[in-house]
Protein backbone atom coordinates (compact mmCIF):
# COMPACT_ATOMS: atom_id res chain seq x y z
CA UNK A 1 -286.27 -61.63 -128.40
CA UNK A 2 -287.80 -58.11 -127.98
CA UNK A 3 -287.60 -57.45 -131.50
CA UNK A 4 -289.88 -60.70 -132.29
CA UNK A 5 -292.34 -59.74 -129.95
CA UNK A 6 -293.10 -56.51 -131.55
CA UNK A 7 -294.08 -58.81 -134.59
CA UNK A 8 -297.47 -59.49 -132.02
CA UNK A 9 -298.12 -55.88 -131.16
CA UNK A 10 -300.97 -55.51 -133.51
CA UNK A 11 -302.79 -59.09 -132.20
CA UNK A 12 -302.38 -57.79 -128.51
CA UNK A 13 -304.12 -54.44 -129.02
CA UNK A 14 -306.81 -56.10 -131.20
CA UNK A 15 -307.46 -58.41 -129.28
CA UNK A 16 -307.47 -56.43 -125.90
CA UNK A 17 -309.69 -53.89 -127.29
CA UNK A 18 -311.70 -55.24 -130.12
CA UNK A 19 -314.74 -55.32 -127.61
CA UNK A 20 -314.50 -52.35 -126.28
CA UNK A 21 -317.20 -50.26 -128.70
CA UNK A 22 -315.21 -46.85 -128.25
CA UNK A 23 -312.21 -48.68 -130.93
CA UNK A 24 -314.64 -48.87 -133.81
CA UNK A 25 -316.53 -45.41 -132.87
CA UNK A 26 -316.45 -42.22 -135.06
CA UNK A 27 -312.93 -40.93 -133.81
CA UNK A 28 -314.19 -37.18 -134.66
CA UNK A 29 -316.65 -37.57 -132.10
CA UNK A 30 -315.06 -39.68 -129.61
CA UNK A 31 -311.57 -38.98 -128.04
CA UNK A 32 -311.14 -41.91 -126.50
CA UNK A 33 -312.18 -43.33 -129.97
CA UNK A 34 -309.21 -41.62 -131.75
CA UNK A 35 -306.87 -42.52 -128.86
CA UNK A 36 -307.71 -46.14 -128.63
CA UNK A 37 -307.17 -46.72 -133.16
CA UNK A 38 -304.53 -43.90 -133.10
CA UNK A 39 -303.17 -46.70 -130.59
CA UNK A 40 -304.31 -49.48 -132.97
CA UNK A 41 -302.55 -47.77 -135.88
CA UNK A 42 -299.27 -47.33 -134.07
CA UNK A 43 -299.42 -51.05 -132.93
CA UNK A 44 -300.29 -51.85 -136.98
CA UNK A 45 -297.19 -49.91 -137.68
CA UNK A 46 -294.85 -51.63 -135.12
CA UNK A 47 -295.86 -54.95 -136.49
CA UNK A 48 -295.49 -53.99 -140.04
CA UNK A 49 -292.07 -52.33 -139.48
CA UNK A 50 -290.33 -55.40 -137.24
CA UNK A 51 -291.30 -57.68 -140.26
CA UNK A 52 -289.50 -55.80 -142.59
CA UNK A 53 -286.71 -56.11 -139.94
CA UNK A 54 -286.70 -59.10 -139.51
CA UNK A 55 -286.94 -60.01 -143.66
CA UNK A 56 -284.06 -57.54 -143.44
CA UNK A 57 -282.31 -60.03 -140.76
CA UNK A 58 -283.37 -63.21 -142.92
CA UNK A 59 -281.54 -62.06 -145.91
CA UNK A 60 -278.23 -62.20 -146.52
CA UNK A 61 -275.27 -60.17 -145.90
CA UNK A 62 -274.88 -58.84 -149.28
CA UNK A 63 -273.64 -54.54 -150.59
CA UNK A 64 -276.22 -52.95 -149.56
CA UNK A 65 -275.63 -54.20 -145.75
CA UNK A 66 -273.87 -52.07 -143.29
CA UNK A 67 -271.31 -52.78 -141.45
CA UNK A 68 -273.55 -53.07 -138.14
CA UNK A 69 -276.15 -54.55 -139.44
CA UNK A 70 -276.69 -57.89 -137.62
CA UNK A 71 -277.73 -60.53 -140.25
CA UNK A 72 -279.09 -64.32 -139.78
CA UNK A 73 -275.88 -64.93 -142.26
CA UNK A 74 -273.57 -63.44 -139.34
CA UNK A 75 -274.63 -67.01 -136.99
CA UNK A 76 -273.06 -69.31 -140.11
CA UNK A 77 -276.47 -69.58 -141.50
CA UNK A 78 -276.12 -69.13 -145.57
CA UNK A 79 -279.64 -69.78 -146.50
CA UNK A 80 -281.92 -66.57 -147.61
CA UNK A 81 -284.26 -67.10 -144.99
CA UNK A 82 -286.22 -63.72 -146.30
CA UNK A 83 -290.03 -64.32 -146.14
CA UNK A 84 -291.24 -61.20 -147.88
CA UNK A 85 -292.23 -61.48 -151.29
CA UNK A 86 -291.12 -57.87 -152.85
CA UNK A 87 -294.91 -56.83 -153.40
CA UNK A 88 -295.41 -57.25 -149.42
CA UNK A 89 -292.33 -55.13 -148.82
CA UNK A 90 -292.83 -52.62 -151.29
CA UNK A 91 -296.73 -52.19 -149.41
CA UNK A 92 -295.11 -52.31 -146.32
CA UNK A 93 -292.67 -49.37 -147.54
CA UNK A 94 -295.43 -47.34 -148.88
CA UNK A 95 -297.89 -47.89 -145.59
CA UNK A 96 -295.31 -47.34 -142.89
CA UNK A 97 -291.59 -46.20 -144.15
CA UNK A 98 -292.94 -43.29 -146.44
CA UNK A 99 -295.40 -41.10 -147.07
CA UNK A 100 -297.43 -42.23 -150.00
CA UNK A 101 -301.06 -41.95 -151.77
CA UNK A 102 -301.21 -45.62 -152.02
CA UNK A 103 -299.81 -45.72 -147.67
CA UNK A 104 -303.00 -43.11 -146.81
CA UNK A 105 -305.38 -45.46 -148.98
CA UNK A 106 -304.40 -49.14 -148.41
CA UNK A 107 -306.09 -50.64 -145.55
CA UNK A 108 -304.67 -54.39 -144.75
CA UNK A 109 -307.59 -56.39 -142.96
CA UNK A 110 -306.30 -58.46 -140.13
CA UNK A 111 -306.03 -61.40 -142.53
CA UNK A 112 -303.25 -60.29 -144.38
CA UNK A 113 -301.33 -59.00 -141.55
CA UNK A 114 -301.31 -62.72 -139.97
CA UNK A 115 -300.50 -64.04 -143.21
CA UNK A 116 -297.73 -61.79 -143.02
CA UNK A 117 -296.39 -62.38 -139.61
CA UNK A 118 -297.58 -66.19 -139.53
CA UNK A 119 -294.03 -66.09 -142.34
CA UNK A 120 -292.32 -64.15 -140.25
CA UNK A 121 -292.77 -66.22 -136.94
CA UNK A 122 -292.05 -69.35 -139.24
CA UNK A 123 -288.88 -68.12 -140.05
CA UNK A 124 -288.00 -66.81 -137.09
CA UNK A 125 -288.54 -70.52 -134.87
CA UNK A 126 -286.71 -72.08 -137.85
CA UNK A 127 -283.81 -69.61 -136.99
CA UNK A 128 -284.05 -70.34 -133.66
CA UNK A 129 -283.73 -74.22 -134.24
CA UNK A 130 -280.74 -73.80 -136.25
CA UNK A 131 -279.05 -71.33 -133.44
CA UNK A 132 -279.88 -74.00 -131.04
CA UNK A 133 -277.78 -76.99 -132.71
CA UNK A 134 -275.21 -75.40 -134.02
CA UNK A 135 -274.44 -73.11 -130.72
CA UNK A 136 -275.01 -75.79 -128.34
CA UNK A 137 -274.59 -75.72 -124.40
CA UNK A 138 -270.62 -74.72 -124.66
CA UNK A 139 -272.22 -71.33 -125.96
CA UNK A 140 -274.85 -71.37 -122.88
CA UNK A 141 -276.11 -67.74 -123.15
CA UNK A 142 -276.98 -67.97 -127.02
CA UNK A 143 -278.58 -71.72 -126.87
CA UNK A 144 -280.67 -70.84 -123.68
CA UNK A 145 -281.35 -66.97 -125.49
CA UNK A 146 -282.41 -69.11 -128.29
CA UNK A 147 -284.09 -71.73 -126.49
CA UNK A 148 -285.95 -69.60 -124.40
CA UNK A 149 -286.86 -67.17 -127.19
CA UNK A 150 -288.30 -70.04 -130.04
CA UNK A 151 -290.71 -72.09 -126.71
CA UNK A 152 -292.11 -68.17 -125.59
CA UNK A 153 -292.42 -67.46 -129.60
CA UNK A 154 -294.16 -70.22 -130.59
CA UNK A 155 -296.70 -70.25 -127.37
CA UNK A 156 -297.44 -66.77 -128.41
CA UNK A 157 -297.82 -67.63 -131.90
CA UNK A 158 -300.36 -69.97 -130.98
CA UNK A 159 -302.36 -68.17 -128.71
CA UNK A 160 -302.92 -65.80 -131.57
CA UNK A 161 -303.46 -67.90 -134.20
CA UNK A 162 -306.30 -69.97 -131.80
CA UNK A 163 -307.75 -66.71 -131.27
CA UNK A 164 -307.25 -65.54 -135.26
CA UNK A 165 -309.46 -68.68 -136.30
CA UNK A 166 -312.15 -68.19 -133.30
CA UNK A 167 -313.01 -64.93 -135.29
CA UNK A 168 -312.79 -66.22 -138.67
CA UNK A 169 -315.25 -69.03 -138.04
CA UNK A 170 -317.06 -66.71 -136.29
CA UNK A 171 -316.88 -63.59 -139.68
CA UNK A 172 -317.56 -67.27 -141.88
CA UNK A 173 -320.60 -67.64 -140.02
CA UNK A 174 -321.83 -64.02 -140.06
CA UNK A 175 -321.13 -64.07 -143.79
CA UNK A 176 -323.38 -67.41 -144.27
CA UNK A 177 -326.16 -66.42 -142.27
């Protein structure tokens, strides 16, 4: 459950802050500038990384998997439930899991991120569904887990996306005026 909820990181410091003036400020001028999108950044990061986890999760158990690694697969569910397409993994890889030219110069717009995690949430409730009839109330802790995971997931989800769609009618409208 924690582990989705860093998928929403990103939304919850945009959102908290995006009015405050000091997150869109000339950092080398403003501390609390840098502090506040050094913030941002990290939150960008966390988001970015727990999708790649979770694709991770989604796929298979396959040669490349370690022996710890806990996999969708592990719960009886077969299906490649993986949501990244390789380009958004390999962008992912270069922004956050290494050090590269294309990492320092690629800025995702807030857009593609929620593209991004609006698959990854998908996938994720669908998991959840499937945990919740096949591990039914014999195997209390995992149903309710999953239970009470997928309703606080999806609640969040929405809240986001409600507020994601208040600002792009509201960038639309900029842009046609």
């Amino acid at each position: 459950a924690e582990r989705l909820n860093l998928v929403f990181s990103y939304f919850f410091c945009t959102l908290e802050f995006e009015r405050d003036g000091e997150l869109l400020a000339e950092p080398g001028k403003n501390d609390r500038a840098w502090a506040l999108q050094t913030i941002q950044n990290a939150c960008l990061h966390t988001t970015l990384i727990t999708l790649r986890d979770l694709d991770d999760f989604f796929t298979p158990r396959n040669l490349r998997s370690k022996p710890d690694d806990i996999k969708a697969s592990d719960f009886g569910l077969d299906k490649d439930f993986g949501f990244l397409a390789e380009h958004e993994r390999e962008a992912i890889n270069k922004r956050i899991a290494h050090t590269t030219l294309q990492g320092i110069e690629e800025q995702k717009s807030r857009r593609d991120i929620f593209e991004l995690a609006s698959k990854g949430v998908s996938q994720s409730l669908e998991f959840l569904k499937r945990v919740e009839s096949s591990y039914p109330l014999p195997h209390f802790l995992l149903y309710t887990a999953a239970l009470v995971s997928r309703t606080k997931t999806k609640a969040i989800f929405e809240s986001v996306a409600s507020e994601v769609s208040k600002r792009r009618k509201n960038e639309d409208n900029f842009a046609a005026s």
